[in-house]
PDB file of N, CA and C in Angstrom:
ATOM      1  N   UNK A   1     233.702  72.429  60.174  1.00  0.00           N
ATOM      2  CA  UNK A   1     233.085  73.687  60.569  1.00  0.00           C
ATOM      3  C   UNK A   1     232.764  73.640  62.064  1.00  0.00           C
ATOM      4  N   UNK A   2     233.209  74.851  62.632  1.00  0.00           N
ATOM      5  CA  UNK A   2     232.654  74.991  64.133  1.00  0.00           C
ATOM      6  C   UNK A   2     231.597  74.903  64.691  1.00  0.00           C
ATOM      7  N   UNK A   3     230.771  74.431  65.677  1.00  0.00           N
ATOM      8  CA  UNK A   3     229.662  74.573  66.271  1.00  0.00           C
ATOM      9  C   UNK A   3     229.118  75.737  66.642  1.00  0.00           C
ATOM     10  N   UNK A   4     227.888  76.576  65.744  1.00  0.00           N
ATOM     11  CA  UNK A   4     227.399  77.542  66.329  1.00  0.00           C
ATOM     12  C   UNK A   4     226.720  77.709  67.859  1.00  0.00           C
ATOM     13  N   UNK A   5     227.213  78.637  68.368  1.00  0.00           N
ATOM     14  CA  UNK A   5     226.671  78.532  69.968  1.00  0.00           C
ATOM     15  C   UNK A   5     225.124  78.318  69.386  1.00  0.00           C
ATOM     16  N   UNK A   6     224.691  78.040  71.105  1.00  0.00           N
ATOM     17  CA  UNK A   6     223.424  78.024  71.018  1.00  0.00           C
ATOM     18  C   UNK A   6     222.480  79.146  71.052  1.00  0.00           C
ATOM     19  N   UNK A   7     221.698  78.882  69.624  1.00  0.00           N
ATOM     20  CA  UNK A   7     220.903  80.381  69.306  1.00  0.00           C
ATOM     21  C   UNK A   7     221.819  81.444  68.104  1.00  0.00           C
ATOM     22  N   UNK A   8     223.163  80.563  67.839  1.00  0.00           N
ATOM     23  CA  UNK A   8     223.655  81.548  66.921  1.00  0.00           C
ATOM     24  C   UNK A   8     223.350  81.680  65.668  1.00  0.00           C
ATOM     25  N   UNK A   9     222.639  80.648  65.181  1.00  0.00           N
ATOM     26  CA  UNK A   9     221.570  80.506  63.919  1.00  0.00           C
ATOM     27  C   UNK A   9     220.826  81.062  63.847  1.00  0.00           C
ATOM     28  N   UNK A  10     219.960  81.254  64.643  1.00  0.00           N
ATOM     29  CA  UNK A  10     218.635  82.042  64.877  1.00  0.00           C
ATOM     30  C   UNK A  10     219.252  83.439  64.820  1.00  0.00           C
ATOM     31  N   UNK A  11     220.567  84.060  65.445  1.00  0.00           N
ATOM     32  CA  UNK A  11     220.973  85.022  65.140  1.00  0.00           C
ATOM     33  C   UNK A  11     221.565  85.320  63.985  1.00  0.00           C
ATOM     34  N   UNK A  12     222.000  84.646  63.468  1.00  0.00           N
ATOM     35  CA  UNK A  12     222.762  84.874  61.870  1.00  0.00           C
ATOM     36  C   UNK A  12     221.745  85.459  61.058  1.00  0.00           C
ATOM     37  N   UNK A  13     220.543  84.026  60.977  1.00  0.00           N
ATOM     38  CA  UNK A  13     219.367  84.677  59.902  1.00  0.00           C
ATOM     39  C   UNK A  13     218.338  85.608  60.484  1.00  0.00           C
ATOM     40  N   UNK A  14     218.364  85.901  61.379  1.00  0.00           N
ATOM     41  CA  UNK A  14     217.791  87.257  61.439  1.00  0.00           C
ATOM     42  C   UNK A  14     218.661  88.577  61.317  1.00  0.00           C
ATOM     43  N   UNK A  15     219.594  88.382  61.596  1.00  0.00           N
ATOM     44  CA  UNK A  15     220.693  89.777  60.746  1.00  0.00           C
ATOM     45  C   UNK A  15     220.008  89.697  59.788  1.00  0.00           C
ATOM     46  N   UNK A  16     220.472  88.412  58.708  1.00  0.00           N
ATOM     47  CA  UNK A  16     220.342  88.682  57.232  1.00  0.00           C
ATOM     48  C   UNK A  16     219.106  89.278  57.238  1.00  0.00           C
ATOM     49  N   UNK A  17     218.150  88.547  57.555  1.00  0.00           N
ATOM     50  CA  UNK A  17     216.682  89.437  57.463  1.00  0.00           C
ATOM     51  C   UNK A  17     216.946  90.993  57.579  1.00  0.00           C
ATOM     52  N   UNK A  18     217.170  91.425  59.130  1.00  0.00           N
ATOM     53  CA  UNK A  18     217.288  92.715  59.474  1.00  0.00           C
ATOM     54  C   UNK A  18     218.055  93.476  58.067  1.00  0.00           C
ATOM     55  N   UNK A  19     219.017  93.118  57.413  1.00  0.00           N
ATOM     56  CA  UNK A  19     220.232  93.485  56.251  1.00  0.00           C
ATOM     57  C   UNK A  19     219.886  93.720  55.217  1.00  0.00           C
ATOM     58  N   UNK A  20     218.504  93.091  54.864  1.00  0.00           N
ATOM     59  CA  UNK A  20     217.648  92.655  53.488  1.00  0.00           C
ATOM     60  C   UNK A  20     217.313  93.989  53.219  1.00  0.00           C
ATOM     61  N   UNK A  21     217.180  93.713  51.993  1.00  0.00           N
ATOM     62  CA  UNK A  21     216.571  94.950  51.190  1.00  0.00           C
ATOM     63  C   UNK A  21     214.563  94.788  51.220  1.00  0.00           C
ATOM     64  N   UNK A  22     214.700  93.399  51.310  1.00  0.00           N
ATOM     65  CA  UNK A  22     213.086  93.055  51.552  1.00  0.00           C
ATOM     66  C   UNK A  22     212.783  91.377  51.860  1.00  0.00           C
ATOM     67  N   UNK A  23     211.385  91.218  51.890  1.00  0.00           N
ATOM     68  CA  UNK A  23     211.315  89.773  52.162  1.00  0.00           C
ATOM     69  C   UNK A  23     212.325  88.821  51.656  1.00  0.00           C
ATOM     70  N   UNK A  24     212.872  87.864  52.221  1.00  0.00           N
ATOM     71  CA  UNK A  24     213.874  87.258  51.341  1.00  0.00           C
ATOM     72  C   UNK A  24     213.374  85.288  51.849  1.00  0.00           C
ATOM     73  N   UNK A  25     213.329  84.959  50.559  1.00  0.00           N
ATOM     74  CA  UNK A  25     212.652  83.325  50.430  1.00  0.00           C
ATOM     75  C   UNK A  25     214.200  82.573  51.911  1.00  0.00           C
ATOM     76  N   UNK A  26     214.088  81.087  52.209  1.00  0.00           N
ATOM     77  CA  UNK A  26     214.880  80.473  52.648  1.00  0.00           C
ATOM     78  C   UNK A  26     215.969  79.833  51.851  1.00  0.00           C
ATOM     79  N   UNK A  27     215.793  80.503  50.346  1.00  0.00           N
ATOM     80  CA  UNK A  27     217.145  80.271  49.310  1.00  0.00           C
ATOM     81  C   UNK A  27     217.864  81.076  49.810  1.00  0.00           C
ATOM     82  N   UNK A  28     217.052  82.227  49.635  1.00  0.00           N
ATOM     83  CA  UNK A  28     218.100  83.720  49.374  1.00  0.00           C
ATOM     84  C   UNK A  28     218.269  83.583  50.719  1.00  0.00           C
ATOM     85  N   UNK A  29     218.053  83.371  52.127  1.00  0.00           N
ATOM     86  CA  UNK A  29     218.769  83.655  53.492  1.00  0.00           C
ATOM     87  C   UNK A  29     219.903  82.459  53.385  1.00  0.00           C
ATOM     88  N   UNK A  30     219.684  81.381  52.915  1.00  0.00           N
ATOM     89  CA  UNK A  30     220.442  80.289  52.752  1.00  0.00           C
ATOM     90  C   UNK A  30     221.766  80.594  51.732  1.00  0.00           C
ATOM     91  N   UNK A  31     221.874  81.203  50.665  1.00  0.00           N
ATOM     92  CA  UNK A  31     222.688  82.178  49.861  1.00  0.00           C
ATOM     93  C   UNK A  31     223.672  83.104  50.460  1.00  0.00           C
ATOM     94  N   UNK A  32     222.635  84.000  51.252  1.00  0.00           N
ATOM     95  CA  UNK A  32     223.476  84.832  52.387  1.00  0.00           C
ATOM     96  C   UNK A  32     224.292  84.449  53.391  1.00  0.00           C
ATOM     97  N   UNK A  33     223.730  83.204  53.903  1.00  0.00           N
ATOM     98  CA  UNK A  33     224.873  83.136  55.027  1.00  0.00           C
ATOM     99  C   UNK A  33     226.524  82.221  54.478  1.00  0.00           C
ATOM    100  N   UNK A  34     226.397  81.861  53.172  1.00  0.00           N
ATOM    101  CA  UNK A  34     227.240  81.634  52.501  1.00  0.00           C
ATOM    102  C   UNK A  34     226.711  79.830  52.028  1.00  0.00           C
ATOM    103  N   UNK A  35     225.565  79.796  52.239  1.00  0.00           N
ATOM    104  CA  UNK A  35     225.122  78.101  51.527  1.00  0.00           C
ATOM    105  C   UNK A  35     226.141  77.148  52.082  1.00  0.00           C
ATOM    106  N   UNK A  36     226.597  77.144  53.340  1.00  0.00           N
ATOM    107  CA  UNK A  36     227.040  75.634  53.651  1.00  0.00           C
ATOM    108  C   UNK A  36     225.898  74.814  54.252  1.00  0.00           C
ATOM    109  N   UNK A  37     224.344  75.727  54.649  1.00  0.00           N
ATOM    110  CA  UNK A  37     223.789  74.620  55.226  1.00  0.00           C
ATOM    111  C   UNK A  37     222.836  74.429  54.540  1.00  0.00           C
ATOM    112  N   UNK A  38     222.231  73.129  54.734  1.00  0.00           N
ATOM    113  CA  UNK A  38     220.717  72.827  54.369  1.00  0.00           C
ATOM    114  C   UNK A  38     220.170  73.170  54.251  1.00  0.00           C
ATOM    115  N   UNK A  39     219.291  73.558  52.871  1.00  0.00           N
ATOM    116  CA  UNK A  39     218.268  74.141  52.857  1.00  0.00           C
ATOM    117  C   UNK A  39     216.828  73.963  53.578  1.00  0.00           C
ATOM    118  N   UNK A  40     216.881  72.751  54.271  1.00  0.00           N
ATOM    119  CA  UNK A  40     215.613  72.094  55.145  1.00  0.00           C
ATOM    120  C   UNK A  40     216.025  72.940  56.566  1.00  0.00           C
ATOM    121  N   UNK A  41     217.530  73.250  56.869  1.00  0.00           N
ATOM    122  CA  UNK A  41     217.629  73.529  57.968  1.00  0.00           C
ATOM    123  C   UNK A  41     217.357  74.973  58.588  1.00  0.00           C
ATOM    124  N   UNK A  42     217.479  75.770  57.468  1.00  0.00           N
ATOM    125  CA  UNK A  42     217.226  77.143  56.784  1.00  0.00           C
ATOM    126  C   UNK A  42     215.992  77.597  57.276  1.00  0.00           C
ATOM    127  N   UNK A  43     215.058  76.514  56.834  1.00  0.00           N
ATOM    128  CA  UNK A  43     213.509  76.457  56.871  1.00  0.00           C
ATOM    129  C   UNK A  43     212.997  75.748  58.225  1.00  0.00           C
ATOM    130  N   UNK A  44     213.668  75.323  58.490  1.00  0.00           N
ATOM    131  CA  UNK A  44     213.243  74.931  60.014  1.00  0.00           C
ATOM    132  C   UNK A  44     213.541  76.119  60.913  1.00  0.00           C
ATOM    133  N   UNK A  45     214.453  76.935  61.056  1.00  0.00           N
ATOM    134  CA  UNK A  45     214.767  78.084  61.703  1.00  0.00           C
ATOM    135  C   UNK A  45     214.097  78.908  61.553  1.00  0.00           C
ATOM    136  N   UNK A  46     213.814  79.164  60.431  1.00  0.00           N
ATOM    137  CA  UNK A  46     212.731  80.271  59.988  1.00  0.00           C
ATOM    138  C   UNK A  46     211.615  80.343  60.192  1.00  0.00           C
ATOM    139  N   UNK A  47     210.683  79.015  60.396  1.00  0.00           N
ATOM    140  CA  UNK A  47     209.781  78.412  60.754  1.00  0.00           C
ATOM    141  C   UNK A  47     209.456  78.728  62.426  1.00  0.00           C
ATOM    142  N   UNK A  48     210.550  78.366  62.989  1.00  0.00           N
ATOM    143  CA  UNK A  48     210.661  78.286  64.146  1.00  0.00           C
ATOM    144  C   UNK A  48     210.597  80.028  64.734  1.00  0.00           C
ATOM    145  N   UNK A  49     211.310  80.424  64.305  1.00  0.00           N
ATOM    146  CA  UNK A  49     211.402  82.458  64.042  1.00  0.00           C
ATOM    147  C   UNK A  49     209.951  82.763  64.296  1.00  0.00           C
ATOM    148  N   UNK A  50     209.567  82.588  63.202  1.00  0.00           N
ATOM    149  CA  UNK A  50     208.379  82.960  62.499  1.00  0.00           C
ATOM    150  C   UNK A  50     207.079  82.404  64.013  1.00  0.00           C
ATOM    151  N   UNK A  51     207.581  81.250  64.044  1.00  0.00           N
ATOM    152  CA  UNK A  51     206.203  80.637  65.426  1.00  0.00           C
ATOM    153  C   UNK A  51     206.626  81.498  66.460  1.00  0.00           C
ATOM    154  N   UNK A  52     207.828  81.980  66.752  1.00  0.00           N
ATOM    155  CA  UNK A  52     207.785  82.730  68.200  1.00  0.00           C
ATOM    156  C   UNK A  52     207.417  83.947  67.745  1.00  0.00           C
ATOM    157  N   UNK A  53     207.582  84.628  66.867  1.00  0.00           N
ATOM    158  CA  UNK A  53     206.706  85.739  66.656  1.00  0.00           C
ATOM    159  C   UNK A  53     207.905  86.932  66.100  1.00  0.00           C
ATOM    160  N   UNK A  54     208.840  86.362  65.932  1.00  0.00           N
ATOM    161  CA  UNK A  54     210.302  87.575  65.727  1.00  0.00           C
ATOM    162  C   UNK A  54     210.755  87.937  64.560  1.00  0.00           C
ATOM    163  N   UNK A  55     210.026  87.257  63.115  1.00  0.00           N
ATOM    164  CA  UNK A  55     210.025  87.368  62.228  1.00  0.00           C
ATOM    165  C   UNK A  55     208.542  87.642  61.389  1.00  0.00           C
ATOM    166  N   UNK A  56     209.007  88.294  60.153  1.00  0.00           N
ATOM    167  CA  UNK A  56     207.096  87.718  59.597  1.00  0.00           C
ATOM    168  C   UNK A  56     207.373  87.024  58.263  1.00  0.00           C
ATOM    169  N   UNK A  57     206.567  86.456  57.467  1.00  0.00           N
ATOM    170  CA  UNK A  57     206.277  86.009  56.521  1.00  0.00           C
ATOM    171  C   UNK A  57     204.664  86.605  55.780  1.00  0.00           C
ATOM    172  N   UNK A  58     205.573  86.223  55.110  1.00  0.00           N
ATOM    173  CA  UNK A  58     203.843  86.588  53.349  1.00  0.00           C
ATOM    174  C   UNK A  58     204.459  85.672  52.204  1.00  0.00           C
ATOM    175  N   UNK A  59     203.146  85.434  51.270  1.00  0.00           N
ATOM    176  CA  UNK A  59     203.077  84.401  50.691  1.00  0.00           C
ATOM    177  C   UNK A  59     204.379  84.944  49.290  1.00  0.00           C
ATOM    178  N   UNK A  60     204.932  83.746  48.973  1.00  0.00           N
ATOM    179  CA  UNK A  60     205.903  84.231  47.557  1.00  0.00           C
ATOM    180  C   UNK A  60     205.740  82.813  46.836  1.00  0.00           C
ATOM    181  N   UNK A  61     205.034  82.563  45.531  1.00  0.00           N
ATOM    182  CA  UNK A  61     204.589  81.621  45.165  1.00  0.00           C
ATOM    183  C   UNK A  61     204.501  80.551  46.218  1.00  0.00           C
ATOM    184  N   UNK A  62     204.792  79.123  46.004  1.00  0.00           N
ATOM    185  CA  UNK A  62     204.353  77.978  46.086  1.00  0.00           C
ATOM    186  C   UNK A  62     204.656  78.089  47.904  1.00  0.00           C
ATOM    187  N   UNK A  63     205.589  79.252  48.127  1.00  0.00           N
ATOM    188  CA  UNK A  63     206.086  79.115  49.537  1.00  0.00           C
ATOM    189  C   UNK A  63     206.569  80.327  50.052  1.00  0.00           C
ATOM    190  N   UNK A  64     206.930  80.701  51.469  1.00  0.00           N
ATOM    191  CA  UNK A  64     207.002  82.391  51.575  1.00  0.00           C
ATOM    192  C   UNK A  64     208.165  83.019  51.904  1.00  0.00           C
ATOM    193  N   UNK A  65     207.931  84.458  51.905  1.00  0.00           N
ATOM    194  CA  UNK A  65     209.481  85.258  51.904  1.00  0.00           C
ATOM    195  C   UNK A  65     209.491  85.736  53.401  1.00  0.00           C
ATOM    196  N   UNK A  66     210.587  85.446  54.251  1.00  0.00           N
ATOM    197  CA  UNK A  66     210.352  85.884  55.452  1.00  0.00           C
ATOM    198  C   UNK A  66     211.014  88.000  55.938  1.00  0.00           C
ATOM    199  N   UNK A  67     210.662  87.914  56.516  1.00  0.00           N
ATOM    200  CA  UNK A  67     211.689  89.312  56.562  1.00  0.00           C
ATOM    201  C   UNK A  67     211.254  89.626  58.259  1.00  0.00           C
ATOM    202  N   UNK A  68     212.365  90.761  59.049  1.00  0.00           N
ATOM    203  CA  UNK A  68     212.403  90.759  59.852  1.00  0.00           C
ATOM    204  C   UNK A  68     212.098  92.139  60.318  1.00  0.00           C
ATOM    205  N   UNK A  69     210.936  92.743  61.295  1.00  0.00           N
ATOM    206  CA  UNK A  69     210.193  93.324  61.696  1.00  0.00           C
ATOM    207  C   UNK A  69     211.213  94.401  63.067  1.00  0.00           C
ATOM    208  N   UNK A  70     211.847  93.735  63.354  1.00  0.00           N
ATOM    209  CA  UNK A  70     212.931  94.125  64.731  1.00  0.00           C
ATOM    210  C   UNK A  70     214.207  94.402  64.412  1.00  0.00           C
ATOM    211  N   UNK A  71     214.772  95.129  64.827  1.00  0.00           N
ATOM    212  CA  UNK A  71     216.139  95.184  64.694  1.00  0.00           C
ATOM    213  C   UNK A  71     216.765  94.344  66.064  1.00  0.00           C
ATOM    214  N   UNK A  72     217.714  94.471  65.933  1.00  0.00           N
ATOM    215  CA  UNK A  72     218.823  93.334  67.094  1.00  0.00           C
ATOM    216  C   UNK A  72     218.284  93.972  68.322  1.00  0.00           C
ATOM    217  N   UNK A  73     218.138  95.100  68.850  1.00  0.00           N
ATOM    218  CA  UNK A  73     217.839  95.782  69.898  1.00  0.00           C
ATOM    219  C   UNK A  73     216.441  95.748  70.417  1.00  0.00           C
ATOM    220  N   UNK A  74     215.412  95.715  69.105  1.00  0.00           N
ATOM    221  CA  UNK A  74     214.155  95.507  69.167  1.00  0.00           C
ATOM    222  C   UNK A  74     213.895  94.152  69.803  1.00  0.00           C
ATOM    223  N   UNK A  75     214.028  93.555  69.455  1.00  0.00           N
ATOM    224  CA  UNK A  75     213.922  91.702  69.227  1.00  0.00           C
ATOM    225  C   UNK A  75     214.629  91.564  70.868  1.00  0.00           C
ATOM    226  N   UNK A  76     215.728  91.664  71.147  1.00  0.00           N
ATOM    227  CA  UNK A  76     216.666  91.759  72.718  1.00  0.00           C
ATOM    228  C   UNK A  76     215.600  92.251  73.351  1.00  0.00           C
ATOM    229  N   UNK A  77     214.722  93.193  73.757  1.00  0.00           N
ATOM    230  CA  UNK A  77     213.778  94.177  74.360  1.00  0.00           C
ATOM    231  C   UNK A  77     213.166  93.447  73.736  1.00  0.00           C
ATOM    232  N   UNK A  78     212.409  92.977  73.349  1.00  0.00           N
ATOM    233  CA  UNK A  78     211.036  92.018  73.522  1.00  0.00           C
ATOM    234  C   UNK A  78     211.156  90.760  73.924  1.00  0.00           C
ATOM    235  N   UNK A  79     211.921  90.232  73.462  1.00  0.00           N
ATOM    236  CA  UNK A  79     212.097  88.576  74.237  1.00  0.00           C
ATOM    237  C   UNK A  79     212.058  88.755  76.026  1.00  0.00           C
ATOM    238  N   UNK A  80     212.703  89.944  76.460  1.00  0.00           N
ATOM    239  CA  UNK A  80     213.097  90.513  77.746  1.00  0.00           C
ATOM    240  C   UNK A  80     211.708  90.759  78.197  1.00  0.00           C
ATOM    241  N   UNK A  81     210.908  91.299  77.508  1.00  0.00           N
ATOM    242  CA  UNK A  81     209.784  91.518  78.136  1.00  0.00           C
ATOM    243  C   UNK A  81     208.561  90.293  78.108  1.00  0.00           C
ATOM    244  N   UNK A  82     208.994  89.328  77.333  1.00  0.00           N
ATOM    245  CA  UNK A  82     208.110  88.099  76.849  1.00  0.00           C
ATOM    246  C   UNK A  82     208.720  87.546  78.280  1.00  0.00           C
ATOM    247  N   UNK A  83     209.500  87.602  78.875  1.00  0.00           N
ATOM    248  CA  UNK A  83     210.510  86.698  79.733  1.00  0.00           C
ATOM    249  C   UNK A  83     209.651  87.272  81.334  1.00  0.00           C
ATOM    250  N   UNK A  84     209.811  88.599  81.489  1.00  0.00           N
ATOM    251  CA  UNK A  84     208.902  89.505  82.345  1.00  0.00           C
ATOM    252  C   UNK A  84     207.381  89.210  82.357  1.00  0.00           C
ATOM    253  N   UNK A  85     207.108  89.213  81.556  1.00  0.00           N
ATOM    254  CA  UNK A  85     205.164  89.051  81.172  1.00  0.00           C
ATOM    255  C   UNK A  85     205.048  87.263  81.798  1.00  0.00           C
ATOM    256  N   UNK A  86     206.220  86.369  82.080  1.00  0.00           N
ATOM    257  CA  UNK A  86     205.281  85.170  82.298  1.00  0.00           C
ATOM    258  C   UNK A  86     205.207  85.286  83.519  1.00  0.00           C
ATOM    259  N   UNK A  87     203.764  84.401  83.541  1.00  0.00           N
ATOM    260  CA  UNK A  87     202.944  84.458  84.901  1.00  0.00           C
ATOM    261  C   UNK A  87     203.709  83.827  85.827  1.00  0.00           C
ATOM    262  N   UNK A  88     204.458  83.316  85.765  1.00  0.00           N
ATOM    263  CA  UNK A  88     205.051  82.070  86.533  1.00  0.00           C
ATOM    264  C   UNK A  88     206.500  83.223  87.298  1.00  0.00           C
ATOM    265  N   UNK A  89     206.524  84.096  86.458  1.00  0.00           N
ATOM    266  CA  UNK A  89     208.077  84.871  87.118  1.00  0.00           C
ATOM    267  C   UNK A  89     207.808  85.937  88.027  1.00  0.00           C
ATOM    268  N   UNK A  90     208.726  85.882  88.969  1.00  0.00           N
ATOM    269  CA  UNK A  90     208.237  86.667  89.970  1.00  0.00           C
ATOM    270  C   UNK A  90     209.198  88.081  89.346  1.00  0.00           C
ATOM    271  N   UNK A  91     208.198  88.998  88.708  1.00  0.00           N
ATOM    272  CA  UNK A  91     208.868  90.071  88.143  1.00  0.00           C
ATOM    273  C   UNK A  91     209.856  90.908  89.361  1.00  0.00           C
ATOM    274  N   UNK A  92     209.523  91.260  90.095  1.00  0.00           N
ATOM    275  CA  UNK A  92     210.598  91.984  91.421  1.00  0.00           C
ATOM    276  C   UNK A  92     211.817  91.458  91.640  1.00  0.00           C
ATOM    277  N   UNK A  93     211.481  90.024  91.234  1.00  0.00           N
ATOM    278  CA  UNK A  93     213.110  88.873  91.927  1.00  0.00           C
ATOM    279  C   UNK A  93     213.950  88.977  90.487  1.00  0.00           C
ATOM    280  N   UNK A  94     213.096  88.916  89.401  1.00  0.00           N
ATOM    281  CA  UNK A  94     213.694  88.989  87.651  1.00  0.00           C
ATOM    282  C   UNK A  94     214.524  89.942  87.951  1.00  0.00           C
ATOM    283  N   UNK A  95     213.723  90.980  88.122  1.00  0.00           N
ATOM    284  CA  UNK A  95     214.599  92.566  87.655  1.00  0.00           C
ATOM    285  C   UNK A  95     215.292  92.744  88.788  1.00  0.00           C
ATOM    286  N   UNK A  96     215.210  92.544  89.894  1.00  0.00           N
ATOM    287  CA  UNK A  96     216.579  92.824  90.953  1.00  0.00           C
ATOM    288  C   UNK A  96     217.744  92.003  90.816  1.00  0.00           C
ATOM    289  N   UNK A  97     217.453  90.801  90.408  1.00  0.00           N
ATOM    290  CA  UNK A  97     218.777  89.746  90.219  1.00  0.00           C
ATOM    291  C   UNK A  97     219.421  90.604  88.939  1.00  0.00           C
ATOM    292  N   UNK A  98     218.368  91.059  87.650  1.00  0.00           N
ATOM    293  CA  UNK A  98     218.970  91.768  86.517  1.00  0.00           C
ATOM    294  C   UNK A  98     219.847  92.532  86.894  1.00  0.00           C
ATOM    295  N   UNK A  99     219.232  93.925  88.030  1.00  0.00           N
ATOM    296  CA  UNK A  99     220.429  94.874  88.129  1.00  0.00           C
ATOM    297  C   UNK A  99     221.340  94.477  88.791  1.00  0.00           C
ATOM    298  N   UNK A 100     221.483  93.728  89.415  1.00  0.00           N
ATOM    299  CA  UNK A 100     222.512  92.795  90.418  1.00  0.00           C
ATOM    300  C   UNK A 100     224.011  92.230  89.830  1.00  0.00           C
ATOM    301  N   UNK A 101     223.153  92.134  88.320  1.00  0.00           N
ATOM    302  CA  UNK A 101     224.481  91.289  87.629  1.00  0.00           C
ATOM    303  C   UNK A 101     224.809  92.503  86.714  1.00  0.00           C
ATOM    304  N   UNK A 102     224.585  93.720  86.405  1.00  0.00           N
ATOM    305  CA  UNK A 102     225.027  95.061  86.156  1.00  0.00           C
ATOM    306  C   UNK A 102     226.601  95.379  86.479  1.00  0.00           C
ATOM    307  N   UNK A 103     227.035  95.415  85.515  1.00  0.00           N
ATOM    308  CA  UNK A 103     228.501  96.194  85.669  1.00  0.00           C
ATOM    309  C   UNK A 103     228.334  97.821  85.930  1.00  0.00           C
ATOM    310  N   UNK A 104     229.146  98.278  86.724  1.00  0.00           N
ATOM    311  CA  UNK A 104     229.285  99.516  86.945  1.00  0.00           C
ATOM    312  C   UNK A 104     228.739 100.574  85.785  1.00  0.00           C
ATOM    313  N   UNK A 105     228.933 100.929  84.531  1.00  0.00           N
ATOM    314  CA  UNK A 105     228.859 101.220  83.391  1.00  0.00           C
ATOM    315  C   UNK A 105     227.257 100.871  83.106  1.00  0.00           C
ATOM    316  N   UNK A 106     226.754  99.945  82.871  1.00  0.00           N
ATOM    317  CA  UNK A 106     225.343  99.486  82.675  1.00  0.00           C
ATOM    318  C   UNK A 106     224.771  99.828  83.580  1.00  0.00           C
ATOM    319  N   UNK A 107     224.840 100.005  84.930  1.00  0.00           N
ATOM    320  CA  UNK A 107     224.137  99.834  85.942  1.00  0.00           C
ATOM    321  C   UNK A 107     224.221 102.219  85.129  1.00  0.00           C
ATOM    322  N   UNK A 108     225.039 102.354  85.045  1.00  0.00           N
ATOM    323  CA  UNK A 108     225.079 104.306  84.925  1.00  0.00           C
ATOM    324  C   UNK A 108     223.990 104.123  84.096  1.00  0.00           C
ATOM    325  N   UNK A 109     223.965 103.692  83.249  1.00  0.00           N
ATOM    326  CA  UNK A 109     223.229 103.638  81.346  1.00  0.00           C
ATOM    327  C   UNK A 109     221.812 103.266  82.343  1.00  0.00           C
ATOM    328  N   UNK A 110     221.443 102.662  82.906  1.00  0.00           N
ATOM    329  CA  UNK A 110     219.846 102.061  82.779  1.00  0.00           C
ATOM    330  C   UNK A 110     219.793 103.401  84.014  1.00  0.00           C
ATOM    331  N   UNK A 111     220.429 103.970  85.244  1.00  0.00           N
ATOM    332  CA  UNK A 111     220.100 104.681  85.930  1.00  0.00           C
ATOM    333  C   UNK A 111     219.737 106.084  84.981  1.00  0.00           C
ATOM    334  N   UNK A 112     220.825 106.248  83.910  1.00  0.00           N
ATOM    335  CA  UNK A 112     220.218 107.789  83.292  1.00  0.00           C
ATOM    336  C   UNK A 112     219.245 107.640  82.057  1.00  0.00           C
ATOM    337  N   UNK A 113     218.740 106.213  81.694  1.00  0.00           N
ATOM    338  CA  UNK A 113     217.781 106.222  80.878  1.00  0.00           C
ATOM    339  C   UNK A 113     216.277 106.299  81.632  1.00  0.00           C
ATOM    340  N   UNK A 114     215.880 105.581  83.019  1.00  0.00           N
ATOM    341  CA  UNK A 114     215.273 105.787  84.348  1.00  0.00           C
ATOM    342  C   UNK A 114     214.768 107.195  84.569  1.00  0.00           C
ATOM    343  N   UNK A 115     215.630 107.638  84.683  1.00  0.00           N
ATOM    344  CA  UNK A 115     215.818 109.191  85.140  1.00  0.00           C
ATOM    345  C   UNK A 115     215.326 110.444  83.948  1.00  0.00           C
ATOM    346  N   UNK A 116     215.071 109.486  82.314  1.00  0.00           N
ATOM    347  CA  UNK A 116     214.541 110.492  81.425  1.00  0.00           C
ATOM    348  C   UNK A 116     213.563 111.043  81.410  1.00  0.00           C
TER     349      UNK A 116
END
């Protein structure tokens, strides 16, 4: 099996989350992505989700059902702004290098969303 890029786990099971019909335990996300991995590893991701704040959990017997609060766009736009909010970043130099690396097309899209 191929090496998921880095962070492509964390993206897989939060689709599934986002996909869910509702909270879903680290079986059932482990089920979904087709059970080749560990179920410890499942739960370490989720865990990990869950501590940065991009997922939630509630209790489902002995252990809990996670489900996901953001959609792909939501979650992109907040990490972005978690990234902005640290004290340490010089927000002016962030966001000018951002539009800097703007393709023609993106750079239109953020000028006529600006402009709403």
């Amino acid at each position: 099996m191929p090496r998921r890029s880095r962070g492509g786990l964390e993206r897989e099971i939060h689709a599934v989350l986002a996909a869910g019909d509702g909270p879903m335990t680290a079986g059932q996300v482990r089920d979904a992505l087709g059970g080749d991995l560990a179920y410890t590893t499942v739960l370490t991701v989720l865990s990990r989700l869950f501590d940065k704040g991009e997922i939630a959990r509630e209790q489902a017997g002995r252990g809990y059902a996670y489900s996901a609060p953001y959609d792909a766009a939501a979650l992109t736009a907040r990490r972005m702004t978690l990234l902005l909010d640290d004290r340490d970043a010089d927000r002016a130099a962030v966001l000018t290098r951002f539009v800097d690396g703007l393709g023609p097309g993106d750079e239109q899209l953020l000028r006529g969303l600006l402009d709403r």
